[in-house]
N, C-alpha and C. Protein backbone atom coordinates (compact mmCIF):
# COMPACT_ATOMS: atom_id res chain seq x y z
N UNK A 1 -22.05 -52.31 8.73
CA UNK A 1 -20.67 -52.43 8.33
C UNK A 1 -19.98 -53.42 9.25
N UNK A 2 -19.17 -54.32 8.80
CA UNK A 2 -18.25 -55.05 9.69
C UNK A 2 -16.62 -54.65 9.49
N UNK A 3 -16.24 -54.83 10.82
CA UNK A 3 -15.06 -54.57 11.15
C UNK A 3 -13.95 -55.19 12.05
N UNK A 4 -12.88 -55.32 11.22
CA UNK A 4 -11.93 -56.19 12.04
C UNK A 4 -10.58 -55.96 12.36
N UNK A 5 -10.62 -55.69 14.17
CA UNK A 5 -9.19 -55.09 14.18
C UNK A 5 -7.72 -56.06 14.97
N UNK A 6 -6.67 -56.00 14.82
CA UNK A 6 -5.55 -56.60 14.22
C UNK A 6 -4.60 -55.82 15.21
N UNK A 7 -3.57 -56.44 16.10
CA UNK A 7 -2.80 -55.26 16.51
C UNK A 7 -1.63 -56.47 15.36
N UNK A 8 -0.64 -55.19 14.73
CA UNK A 8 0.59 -56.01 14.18
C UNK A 8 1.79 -55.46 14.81
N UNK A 9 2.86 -55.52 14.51
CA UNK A 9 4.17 -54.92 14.87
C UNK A 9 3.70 -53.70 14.20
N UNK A 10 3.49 -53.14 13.33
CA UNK A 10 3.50 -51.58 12.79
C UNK A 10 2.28 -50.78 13.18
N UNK A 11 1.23 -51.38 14.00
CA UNK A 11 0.11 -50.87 14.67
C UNK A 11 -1.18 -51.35 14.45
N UNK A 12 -1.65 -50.82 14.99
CA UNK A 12 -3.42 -51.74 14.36
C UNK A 12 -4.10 -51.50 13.13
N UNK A 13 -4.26 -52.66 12.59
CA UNK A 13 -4.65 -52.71 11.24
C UNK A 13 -6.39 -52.92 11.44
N UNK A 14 -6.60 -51.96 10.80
CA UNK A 14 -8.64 -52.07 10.72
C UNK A 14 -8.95 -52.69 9.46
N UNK A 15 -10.00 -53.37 9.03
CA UNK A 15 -10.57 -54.04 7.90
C UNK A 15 -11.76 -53.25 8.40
N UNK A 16 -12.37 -52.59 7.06
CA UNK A 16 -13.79 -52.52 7.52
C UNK A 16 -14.17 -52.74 5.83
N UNK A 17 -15.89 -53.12 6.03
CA UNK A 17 -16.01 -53.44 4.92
C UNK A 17 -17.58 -53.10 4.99
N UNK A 18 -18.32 -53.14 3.75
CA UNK A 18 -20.22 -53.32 3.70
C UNK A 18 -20.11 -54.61 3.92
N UNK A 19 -21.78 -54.67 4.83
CA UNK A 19 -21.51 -56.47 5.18
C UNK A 19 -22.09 -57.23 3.62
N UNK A 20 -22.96 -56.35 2.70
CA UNK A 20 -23.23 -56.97 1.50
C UNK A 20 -21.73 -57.17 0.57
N UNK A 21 -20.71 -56.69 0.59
CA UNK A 21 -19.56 -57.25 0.03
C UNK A 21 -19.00 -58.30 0.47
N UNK A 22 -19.17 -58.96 1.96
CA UNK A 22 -18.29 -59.73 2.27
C UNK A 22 -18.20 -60.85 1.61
N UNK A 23 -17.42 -62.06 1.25
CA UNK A 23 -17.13 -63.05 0.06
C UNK A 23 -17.01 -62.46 -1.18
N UNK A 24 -17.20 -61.36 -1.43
CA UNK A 24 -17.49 -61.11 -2.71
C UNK A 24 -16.32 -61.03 -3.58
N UNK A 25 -16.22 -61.06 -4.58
CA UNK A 25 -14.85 -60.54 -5.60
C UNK A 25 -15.13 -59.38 -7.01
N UNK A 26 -14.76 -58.19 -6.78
CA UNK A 26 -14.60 -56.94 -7.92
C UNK A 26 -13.50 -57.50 -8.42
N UNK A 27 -13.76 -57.51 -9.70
CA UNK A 27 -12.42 -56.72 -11.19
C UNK A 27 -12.84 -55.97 -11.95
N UNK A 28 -11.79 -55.05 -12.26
CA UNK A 28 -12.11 -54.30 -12.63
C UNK A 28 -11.05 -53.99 -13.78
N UNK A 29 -10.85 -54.14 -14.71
CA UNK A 29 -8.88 -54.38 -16.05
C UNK A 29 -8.13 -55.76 -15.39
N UNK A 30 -7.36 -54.98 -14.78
CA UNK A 30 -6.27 -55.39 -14.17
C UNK A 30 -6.55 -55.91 -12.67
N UNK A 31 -7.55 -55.14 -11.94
CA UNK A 31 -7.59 -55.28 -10.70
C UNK A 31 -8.39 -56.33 -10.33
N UNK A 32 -8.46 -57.15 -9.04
CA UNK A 32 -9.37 -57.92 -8.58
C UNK A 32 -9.06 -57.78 -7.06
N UNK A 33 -10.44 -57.84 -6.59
CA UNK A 33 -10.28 -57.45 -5.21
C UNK A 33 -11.13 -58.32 -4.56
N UNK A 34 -10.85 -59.36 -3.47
CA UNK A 34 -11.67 -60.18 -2.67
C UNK A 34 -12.05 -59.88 -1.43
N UNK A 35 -12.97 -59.69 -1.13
CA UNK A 35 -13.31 -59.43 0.26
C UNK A 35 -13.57 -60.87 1.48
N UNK A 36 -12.38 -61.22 1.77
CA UNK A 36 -12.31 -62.46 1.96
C UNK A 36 -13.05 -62.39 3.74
N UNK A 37 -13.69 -63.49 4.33
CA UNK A 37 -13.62 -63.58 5.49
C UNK A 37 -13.19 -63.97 6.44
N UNK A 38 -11.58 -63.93 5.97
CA UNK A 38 -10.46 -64.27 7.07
C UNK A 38 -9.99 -62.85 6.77
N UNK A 39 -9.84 -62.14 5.81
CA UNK A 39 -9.33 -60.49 6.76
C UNK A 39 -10.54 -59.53 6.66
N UNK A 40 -11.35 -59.54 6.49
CA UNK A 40 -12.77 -58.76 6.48
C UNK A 40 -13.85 -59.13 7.52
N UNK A 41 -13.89 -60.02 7.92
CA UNK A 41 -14.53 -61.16 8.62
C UNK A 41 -14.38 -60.33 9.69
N UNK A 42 -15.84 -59.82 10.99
CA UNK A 42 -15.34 -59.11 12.29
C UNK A 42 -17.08 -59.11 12.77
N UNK A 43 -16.77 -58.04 13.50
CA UNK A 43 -18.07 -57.62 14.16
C UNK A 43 -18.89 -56.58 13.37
N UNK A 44 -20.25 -56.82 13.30
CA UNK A 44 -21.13 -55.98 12.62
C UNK A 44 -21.46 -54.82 13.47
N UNK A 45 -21.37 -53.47 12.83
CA UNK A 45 -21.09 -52.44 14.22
C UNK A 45 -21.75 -51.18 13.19
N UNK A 46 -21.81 -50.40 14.11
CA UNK A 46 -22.50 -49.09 13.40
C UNK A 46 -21.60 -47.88 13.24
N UNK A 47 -22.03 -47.09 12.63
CA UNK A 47 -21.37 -45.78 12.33
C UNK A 47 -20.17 -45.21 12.90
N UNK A 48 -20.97 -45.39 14.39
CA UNK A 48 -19.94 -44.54 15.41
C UNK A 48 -18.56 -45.58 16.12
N UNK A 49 -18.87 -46.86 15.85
CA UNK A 49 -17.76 -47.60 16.27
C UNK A 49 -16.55 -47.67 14.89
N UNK A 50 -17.38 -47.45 13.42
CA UNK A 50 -16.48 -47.87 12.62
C UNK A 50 -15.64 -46.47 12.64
N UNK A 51 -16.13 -45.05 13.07
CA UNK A 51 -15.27 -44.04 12.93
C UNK A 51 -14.50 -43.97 14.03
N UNK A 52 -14.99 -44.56 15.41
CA UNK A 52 -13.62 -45.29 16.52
C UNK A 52 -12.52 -45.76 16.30
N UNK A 53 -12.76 -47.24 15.10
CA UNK A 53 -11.83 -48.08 14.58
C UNK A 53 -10.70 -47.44 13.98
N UNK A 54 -11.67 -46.49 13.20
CA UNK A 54 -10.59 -45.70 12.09
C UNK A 54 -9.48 -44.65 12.81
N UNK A 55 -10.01 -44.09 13.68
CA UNK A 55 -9.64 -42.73 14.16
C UNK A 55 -8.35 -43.58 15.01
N UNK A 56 -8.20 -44.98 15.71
CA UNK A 56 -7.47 -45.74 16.50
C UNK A 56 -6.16 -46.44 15.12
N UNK A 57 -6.19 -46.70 13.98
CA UNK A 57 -5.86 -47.18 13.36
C UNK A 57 -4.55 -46.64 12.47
N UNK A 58 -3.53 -47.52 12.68
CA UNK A 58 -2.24 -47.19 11.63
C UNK A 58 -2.49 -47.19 10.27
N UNK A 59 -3.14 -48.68 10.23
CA UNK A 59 -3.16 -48.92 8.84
C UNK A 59 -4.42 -49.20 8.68
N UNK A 60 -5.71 -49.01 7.38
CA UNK A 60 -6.41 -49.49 7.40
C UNK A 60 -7.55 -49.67 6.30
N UNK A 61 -7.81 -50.70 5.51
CA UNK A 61 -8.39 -51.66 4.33
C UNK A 61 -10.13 -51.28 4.66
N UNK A 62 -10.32 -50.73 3.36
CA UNK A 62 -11.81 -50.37 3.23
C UNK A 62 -13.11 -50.44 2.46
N UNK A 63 -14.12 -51.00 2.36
CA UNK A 63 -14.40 -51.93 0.90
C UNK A 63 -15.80 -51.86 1.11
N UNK A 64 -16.46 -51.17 0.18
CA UNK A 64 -17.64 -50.88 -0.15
C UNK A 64 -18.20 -49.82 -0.26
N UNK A 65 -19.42 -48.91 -0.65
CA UNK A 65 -19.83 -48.25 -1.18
C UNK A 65 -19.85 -46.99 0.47
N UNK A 66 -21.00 -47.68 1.17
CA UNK A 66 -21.11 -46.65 2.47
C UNK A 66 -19.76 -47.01 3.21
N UNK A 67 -19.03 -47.72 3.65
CA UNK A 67 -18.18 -47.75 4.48
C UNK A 67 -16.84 -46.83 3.85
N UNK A 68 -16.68 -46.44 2.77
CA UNK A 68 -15.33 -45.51 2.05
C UNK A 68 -16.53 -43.95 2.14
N UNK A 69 -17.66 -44.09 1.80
CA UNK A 69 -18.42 -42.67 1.95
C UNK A 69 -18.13 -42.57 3.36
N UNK A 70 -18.46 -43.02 4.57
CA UNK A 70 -17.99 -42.85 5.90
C UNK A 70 -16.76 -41.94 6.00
N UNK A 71 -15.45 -43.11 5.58
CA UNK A 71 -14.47 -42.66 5.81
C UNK A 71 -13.97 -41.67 5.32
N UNK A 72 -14.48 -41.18 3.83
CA UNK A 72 -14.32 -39.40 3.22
C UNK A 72 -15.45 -38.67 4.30
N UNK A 73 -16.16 -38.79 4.54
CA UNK A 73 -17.49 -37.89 5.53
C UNK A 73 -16.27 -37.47 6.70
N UNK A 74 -15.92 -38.28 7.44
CA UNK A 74 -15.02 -37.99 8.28
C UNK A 74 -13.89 -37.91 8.54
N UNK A 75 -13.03 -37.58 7.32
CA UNK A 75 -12.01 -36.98 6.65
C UNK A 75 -11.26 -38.41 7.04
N UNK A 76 -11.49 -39.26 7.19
CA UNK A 76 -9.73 -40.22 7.24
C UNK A 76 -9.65 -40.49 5.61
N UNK A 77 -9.89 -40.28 4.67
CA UNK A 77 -9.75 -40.22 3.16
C UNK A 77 -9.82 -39.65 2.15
N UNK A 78 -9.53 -39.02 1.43
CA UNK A 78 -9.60 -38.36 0.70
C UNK A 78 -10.07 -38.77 -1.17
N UNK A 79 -11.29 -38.45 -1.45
CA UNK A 79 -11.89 -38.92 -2.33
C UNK A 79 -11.52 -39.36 -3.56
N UNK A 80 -10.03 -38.68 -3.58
CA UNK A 80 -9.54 -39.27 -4.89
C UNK A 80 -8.76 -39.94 -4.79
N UNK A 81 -8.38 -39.99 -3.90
CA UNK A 81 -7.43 -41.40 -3.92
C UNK A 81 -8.30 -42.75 -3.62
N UNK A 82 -9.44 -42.58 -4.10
CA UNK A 82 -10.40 -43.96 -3.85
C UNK A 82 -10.18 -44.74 -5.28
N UNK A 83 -10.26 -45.76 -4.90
CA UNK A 83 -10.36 -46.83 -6.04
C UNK A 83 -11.73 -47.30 -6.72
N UNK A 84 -12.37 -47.25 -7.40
CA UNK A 84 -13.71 -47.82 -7.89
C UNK A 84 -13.03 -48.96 -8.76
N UNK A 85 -13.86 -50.35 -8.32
CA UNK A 85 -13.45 -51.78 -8.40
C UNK A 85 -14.40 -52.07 -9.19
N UNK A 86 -14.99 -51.79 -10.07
CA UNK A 86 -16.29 -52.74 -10.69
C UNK A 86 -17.50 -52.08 -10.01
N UNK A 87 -18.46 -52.59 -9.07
CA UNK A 87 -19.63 -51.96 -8.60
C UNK A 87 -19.34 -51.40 -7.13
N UNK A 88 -18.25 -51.54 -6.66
CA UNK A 88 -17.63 -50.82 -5.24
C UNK A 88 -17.12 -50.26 -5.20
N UNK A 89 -16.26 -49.69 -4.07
CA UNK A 89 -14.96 -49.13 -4.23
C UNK A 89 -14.30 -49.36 -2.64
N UNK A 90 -13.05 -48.78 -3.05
CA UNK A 90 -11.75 -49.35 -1.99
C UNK A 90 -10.74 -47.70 -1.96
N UNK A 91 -10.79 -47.94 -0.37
CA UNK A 91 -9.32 -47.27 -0.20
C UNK A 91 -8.83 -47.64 1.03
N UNK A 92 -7.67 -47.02 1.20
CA UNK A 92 -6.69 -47.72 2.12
C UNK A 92 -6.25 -46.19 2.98
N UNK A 93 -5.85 -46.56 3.89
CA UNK A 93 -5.26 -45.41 4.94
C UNK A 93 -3.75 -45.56 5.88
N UNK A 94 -3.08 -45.12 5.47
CA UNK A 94 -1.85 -45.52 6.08
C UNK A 94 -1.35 -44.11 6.89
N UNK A 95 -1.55 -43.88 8.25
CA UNK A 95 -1.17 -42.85 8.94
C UNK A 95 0.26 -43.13 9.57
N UNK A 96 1.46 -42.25 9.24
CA UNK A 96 2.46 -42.08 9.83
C UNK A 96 2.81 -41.62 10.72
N UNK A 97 3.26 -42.19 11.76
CA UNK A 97 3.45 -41.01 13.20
C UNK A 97 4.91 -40.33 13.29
């Protein structure tokens, strides 16, 4: 999985993604989703750093098959609010303090 973290004014923003999605583009109706490598683009890291990233993170963009199973495994998501894009899927995490 790669991952890329961001401090902004509203807190740190994580990108994590499968490294087989990166460049890639899902549509899916209406939707299209790019996994671009200017915000996806990071370090290739394993399990236990991407549930670091997450657990540290305000906001945070998620894209692919094992990397959103991760993030439901270790509760930062909740399975239905996942998006399925075509052959992936996406969700997002926005923690309020």
């Amino acid at each position: 999985m790669i991952v890329n973290e961001r401090e902004t004014a509203e807190g740190l923003l994580v990108a994590v993604c499968d490294s087989d999605v990166l460049g890639e583009t899902f549509e899916e109706g209406d939707v299209s989703l790019t996994v671009t490598e200017e915000f996806y683009g990071g370090d290739e890291v394993g399990r236990e750093a991407v549930v670091d990233s997450l657990s540290r993170a305000t906001i945070a963009n998620i894209v692919g098959t094992r990397s959103v199973e991760l993030a439901i495994e270790e509760g930062f998501v909740d399975e239905t609010n996942v998006l399925e894009v075509d052959t992936t899927r996406h969700a997002q995490l926005l923690r309020l303090y």
